[in-house]
C-alpha atoms as a PDB file:
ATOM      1  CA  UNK A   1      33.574 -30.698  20.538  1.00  0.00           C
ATOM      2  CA  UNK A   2      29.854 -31.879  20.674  1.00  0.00           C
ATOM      3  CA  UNK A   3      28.163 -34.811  20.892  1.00  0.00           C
ATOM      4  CA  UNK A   4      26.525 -35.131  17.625  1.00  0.00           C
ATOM      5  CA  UNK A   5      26.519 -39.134  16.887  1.00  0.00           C
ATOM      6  CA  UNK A   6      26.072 -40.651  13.650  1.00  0.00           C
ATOM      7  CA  UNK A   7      24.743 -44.114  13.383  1.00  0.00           C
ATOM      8  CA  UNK A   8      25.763 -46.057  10.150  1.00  0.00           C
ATOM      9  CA  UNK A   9      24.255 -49.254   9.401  1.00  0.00           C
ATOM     10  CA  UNK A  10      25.812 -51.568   7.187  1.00  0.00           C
ATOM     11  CA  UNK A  11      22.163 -54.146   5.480  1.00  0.00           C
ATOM     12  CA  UNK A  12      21.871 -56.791   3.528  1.00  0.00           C
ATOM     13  CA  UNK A  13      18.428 -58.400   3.430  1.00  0.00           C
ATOM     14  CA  UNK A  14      17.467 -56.934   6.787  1.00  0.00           C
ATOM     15  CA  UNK A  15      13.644 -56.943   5.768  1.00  0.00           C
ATOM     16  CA  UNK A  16      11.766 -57.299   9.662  1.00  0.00           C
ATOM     17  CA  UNK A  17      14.573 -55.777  11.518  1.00  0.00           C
ATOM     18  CA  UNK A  18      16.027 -52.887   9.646  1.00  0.00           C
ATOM     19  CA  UNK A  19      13.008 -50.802  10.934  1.00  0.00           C
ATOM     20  CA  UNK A  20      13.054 -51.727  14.953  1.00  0.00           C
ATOM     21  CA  UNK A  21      16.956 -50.922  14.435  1.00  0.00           C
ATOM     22  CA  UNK A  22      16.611 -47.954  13.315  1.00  0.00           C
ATOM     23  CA  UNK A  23      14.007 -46.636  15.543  1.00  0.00           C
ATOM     24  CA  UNK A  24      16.273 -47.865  18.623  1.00  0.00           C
ATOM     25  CA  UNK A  25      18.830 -46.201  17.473  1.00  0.00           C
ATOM     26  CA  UNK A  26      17.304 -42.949  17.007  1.00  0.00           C
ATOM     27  CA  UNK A  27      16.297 -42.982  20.683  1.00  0.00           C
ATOM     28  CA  UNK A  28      19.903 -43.299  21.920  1.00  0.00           C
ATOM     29  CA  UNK A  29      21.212 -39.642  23.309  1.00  0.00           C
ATOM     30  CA  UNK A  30      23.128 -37.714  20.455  1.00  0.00           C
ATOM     31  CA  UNK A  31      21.926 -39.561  17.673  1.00  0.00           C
ATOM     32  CA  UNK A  32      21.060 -36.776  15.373  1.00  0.00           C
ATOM     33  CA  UNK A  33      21.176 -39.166  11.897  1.00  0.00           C
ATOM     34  CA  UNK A  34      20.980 -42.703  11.209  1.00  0.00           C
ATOM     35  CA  UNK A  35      22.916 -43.948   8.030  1.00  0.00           C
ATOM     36  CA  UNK A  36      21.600 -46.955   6.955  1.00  0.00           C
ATOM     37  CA  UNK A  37      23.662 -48.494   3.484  1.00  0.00           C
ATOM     38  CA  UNK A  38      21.450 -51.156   1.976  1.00  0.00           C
ATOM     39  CA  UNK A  39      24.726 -53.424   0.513  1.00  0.00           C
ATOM     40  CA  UNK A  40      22.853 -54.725  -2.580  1.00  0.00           C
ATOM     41  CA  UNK A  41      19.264 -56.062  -0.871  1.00  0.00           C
ATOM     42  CA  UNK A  42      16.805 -57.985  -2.580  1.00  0.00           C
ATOM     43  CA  UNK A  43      14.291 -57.821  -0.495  1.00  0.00           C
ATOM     44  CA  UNK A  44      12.307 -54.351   1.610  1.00  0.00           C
ATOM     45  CA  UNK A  45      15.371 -53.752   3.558  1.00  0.00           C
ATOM     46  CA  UNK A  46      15.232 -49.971   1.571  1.00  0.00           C
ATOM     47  CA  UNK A  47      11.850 -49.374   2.069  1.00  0.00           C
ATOM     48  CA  UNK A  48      11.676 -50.091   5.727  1.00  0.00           C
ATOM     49  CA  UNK A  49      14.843 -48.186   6.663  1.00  0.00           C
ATOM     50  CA  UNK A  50      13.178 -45.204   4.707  1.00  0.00           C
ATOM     51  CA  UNK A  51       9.927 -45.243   6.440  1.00  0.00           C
ATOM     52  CA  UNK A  52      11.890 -45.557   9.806  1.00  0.00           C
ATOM     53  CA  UNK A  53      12.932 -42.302   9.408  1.00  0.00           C
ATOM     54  CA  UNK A  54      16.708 -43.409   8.335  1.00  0.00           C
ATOM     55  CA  UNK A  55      19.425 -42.026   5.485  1.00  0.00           C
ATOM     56  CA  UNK A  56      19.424 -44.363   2.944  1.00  0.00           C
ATOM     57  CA  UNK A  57      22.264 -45.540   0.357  1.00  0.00           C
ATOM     58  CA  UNK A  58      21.424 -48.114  -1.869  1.00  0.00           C
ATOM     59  CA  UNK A  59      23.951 -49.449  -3.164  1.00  0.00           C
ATOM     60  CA  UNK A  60      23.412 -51.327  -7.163  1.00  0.00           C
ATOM     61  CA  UNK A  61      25.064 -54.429  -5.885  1.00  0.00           C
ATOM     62  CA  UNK A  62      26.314 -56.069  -2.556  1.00  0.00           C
ATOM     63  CA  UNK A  63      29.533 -54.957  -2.176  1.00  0.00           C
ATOM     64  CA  UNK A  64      30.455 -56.103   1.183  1.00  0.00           C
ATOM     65  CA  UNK A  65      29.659 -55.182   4.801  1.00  0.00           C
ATOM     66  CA  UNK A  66      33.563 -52.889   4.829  1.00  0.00           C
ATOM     67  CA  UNK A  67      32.827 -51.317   1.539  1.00  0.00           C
ATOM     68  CA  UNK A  68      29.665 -50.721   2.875  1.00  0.00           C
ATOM     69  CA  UNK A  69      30.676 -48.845   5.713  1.00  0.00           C
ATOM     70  CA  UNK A  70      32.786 -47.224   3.606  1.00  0.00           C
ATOM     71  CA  UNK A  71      30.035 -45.580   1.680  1.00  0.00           C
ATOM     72  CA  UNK A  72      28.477 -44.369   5.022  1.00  0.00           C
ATOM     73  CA  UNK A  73      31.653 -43.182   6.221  1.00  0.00           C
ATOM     74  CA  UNK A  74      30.948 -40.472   3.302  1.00  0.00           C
ATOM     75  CA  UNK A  75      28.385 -39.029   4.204  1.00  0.00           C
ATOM     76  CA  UNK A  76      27.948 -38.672   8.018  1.00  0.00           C
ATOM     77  CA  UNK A  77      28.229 -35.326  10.066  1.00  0.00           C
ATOM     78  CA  UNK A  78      28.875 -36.541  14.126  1.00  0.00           C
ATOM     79  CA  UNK A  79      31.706 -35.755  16.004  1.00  0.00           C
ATOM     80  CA  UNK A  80      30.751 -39.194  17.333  1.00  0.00           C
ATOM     81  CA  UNK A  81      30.127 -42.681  15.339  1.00  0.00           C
ATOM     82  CA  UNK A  82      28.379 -45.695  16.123  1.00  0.00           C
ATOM     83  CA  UNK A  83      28.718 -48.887  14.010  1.00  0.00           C
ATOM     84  CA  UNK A  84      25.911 -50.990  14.169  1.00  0.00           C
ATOM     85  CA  UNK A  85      24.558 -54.305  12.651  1.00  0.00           C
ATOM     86  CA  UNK A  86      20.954 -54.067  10.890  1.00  0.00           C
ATOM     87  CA  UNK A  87      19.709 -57.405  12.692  1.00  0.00           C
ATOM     88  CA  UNK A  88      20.112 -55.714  16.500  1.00  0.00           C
ATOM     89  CA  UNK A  89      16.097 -54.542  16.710  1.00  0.00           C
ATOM     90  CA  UNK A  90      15.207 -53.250  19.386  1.00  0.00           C
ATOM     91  CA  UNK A  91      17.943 -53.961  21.568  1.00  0.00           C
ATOM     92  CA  UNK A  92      20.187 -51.073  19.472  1.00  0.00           C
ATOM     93  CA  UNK A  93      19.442 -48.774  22.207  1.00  0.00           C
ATOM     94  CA  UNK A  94      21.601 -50.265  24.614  1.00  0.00           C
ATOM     95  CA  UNK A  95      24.409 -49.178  22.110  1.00  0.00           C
ATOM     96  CA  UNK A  96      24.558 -45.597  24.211  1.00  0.00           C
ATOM     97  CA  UNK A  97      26.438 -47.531  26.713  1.00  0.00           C
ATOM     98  CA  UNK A  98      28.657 -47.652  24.431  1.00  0.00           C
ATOM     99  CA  UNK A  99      29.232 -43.681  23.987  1.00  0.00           C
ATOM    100  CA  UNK A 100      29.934 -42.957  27.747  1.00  0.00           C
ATOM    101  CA  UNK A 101      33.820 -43.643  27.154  1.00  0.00           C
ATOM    102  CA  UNK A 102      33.905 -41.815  24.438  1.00  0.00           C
ATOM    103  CA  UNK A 103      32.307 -38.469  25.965  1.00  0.00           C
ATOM    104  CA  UNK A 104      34.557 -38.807  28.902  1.00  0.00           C
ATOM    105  CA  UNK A 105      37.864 -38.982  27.061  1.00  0.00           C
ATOM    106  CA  UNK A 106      38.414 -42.359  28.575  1.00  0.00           C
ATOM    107  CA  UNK A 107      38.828 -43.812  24.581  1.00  0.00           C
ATOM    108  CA  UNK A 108      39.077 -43.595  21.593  1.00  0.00           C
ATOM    109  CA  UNK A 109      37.213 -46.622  20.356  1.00  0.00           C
ATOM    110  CA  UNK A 110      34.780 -49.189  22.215  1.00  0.00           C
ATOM    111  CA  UNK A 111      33.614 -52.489  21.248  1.00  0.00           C
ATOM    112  CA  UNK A 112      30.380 -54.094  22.610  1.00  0.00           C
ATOM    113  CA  UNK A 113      31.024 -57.115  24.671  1.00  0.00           C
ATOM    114  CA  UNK A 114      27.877 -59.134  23.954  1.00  0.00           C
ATOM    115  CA  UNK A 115      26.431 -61.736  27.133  1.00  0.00           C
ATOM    116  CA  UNK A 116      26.793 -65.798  26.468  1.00  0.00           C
ATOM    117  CA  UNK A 117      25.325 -66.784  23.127  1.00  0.00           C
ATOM    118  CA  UNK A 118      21.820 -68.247  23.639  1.00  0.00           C
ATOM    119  CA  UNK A 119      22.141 -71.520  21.427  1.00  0.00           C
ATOM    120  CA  UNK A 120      25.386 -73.574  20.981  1.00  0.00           C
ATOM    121  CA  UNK A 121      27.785 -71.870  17.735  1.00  0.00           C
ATOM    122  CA  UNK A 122      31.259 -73.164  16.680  1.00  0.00           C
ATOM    123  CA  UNK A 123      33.820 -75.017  18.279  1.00  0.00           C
ATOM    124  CA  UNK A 124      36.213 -71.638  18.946  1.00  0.00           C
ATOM    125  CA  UNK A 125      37.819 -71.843  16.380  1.00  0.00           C
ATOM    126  CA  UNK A 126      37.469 -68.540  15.017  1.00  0.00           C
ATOM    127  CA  UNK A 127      37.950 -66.790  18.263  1.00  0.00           C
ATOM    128  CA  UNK A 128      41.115 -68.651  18.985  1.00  0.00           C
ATOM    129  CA  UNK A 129      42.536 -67.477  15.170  1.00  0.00           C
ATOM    130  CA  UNK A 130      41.453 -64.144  16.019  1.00  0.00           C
ATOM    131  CA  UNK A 131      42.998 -63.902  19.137  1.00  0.00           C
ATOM    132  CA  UNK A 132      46.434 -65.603  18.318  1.00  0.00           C
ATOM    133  CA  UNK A 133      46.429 -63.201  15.116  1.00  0.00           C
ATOM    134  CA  UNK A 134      46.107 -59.877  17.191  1.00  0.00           C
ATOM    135  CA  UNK A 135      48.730 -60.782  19.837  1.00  0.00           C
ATOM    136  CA  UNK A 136      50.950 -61.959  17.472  1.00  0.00           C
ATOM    137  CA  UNK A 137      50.605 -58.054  15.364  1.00  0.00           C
ATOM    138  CA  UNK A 138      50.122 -55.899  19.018  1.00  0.00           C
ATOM    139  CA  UNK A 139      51.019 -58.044  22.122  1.00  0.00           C
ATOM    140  CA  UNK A 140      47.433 -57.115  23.051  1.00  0.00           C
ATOM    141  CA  UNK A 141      44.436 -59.027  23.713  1.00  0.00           C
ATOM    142  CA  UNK A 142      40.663 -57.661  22.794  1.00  0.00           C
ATOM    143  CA  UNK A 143      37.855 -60.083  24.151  1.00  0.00           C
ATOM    144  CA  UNK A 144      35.494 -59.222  21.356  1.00  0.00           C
ATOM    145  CA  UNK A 145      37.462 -58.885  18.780  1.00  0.00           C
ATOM    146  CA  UNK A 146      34.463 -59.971  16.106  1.00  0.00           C
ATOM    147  CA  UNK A 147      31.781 -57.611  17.864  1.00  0.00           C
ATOM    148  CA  UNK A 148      30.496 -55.322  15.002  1.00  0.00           C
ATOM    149  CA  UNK A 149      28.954 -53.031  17.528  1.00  0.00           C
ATOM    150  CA  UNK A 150      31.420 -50.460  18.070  1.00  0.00           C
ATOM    151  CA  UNK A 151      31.619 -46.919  19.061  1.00  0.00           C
ATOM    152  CA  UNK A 152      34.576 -44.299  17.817  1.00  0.00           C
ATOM    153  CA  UNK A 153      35.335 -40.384  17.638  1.00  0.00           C
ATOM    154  CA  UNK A 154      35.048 -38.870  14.381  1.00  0.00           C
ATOM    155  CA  UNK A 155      38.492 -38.852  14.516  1.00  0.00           C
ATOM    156  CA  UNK A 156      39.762 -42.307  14.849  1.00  0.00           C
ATOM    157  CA  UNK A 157      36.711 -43.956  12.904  1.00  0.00           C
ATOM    158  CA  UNK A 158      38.068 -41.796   9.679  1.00  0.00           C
ATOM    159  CA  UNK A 159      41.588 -42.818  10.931  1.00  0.00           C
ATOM    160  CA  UNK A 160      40.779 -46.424  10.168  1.00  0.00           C
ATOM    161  CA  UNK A 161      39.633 -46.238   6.804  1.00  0.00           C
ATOM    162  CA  UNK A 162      39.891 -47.833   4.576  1.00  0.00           C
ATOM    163  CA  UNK A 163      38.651 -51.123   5.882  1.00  0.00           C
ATOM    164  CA  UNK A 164      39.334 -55.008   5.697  1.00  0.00           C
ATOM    165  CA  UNK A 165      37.204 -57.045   3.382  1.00  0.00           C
ATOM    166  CA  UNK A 166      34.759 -59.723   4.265  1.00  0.00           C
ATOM    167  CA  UNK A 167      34.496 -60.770   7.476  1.00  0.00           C
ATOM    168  CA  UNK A 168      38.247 -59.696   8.619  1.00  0.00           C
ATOM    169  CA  UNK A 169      36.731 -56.334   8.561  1.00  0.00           C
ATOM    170  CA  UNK A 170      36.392 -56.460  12.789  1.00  0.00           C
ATOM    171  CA  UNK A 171      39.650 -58.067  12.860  1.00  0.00           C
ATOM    172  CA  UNK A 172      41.495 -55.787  10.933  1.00  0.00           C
ATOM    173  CA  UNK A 173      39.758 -52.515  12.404  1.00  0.00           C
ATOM    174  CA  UNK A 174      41.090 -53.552  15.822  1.00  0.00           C
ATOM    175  CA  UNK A 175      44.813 -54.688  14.610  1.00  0.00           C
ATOM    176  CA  UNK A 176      44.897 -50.955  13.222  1.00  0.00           C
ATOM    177  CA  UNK A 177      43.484 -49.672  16.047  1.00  0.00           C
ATOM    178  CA  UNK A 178      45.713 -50.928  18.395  1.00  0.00           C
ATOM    179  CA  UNK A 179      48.880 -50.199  16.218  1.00  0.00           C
ATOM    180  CA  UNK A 180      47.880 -46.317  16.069  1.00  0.00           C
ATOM    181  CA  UNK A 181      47.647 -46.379  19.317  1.00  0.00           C
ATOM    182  CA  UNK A 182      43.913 -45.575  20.197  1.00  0.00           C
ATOM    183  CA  UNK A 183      42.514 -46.664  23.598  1.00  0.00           C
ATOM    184  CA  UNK A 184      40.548 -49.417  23.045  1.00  0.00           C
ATOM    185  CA  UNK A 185      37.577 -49.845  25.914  1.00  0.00           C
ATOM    186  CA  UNK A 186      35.052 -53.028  25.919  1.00  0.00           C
ATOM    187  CA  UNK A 187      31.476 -52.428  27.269  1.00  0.00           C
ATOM    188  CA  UNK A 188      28.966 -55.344  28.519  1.00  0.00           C
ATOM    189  CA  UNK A 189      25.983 -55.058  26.527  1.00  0.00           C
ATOM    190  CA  UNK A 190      22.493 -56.903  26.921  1.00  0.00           C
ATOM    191  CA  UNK A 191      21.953 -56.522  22.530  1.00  0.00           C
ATOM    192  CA  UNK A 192      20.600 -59.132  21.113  1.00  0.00           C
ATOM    193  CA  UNK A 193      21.004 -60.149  17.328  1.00  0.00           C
ATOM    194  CA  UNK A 194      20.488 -63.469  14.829  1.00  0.00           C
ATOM    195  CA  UNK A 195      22.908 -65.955  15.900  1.00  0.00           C
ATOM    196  CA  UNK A 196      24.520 -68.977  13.884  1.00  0.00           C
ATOM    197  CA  UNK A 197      23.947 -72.050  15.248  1.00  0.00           C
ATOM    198  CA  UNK A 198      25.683 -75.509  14.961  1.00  0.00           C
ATOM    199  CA  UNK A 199      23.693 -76.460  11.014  1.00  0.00           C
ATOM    200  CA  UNK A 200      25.155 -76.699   7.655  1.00  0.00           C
ATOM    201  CA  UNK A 201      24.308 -72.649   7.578  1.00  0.00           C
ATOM    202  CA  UNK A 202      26.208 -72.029  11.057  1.00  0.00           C
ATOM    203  CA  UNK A 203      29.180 -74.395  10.160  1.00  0.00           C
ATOM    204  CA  UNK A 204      29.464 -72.471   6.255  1.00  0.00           C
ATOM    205  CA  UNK A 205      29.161 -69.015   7.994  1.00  0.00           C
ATOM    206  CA  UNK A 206      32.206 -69.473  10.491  1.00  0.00           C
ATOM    207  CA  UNK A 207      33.812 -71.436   7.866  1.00  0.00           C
ATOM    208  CA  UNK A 208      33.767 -68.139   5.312  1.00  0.00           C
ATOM    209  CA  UNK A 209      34.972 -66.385   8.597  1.00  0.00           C
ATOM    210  CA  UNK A 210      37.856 -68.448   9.224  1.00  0.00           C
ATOM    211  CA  UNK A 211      38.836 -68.264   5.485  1.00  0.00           C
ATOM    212  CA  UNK A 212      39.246 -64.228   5.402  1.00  0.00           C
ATOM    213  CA  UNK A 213      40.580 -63.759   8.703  1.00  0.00           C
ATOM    214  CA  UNK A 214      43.639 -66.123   7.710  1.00  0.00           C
ATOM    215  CA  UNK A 215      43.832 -64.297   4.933  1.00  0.00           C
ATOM    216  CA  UNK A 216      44.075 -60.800   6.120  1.00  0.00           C
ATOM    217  CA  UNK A 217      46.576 -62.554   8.338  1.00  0.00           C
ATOM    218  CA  UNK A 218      48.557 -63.991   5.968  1.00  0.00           C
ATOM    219  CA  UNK A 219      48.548 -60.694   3.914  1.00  0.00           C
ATOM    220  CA  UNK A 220      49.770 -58.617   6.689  1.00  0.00           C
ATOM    221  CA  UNK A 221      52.852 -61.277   7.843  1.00  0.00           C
ATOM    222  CA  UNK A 222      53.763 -60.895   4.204  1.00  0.00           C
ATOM    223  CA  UNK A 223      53.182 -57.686   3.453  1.00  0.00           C
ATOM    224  CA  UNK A 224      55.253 -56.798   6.620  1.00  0.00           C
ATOM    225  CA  UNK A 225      58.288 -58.352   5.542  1.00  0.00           C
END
């Protein structure tokens, strides 16, 4: 096998950030294409990732960050894939760490492990639902089981598909993950991205967060009865 990586790069209204991300990401070792699937944007999030020297799919309407992925999981080439979020900048590079596992047969999927947020967020709530939800389905625990910045073989990213919807997508990925059996390795990484803070935004954002992960619980308890 080689070590071809494909970046794909779920957007929505990434305009000032889309470019530095994808730059960064083409100056990570392997990266040979950058996917970048602009999930509806209303603003230059096409444009920049174009001019950045990214794949672009625009999608006619936003659709969802899994659907999203989805769409890039389509069309890439790697024998490696790296999942990345559009708002990362510069600080995508540091997603390589993230690969070393992977070359080394050590796993089959790793999740970045991001440093202490940098402003106060939630209360942990949504951690603490997360958590409880995968040991309850695997008897496992993942520390960052909402990190978006992951890292798979071509292999056991296509295995996963398709994916949760909304933001259970990271929550459901690992659940499945974990139930096929893949070895699941979590990497310390210094990226940096937007984070939600304790405002009416912050508060509606985890609060949309809490909704779908209880739901893709509550789907899978009854659907596994």
């Amino acid at each position: 096998m080689g070590k071809k990586v494909s970046v794909i790069i779920p957007a929505y209204n990434e305009e000032g950030r889309i470019g530095e991300t994808v730059k960064a990401s083409f100056k990570i070792s392997g990266v040979e294409e950058v996917i970048v699937v602009d999930d509806g944007s209303t603003d230059n999030t096409y444009n920049e990732a174009v001019l950045a020297g990214a794949k672009v799919i625009k999608l006619s309407q936003n659709v969802g960050k899994g659907k999203a992925i989805e769409a890039g999981a389509r069309e890439f080439t790697g024998d490696f894939v790296l999942l990345l979020d559009g708002d990362l900048g510069n600080s995508a590079v540091y997603a390589e760490k993230l690969l070393t596992p992977l070359f080394t047969g050590e796993a089959d999927m790793v999740i970045a492990r991001f440093g202490a947020p940098r402003k106060k967020g939630g209360f942990g709530l949504v951690k603490r639902l997360t958590r409880w939800g995968l040991k309850s389905f695997t008897g496992q625990v993942v520390e960052a089981v909402l990190s978006g910045q992951r890292a798979f073989t071509r292999e056991s990213f296509l295995g996963l598909l398709p994916l949760a919807e909304g933001y259970a997508l990271e929550f459901g990925m690992t659940v499945d993950a974990l139930k096929k059996g893949y070895r699941i390795v979590e990497v310390a990484v210094p990226m940096t991205h937007r984070e939600t803070g304790r405002d009416l935004k912050g508060f509606i954002h985890r609060g949309r967060q809490f909704a779908d992960i209880l739901k893709e619980i509550i789907r899978r308890k009854v659907g596994s009865k």
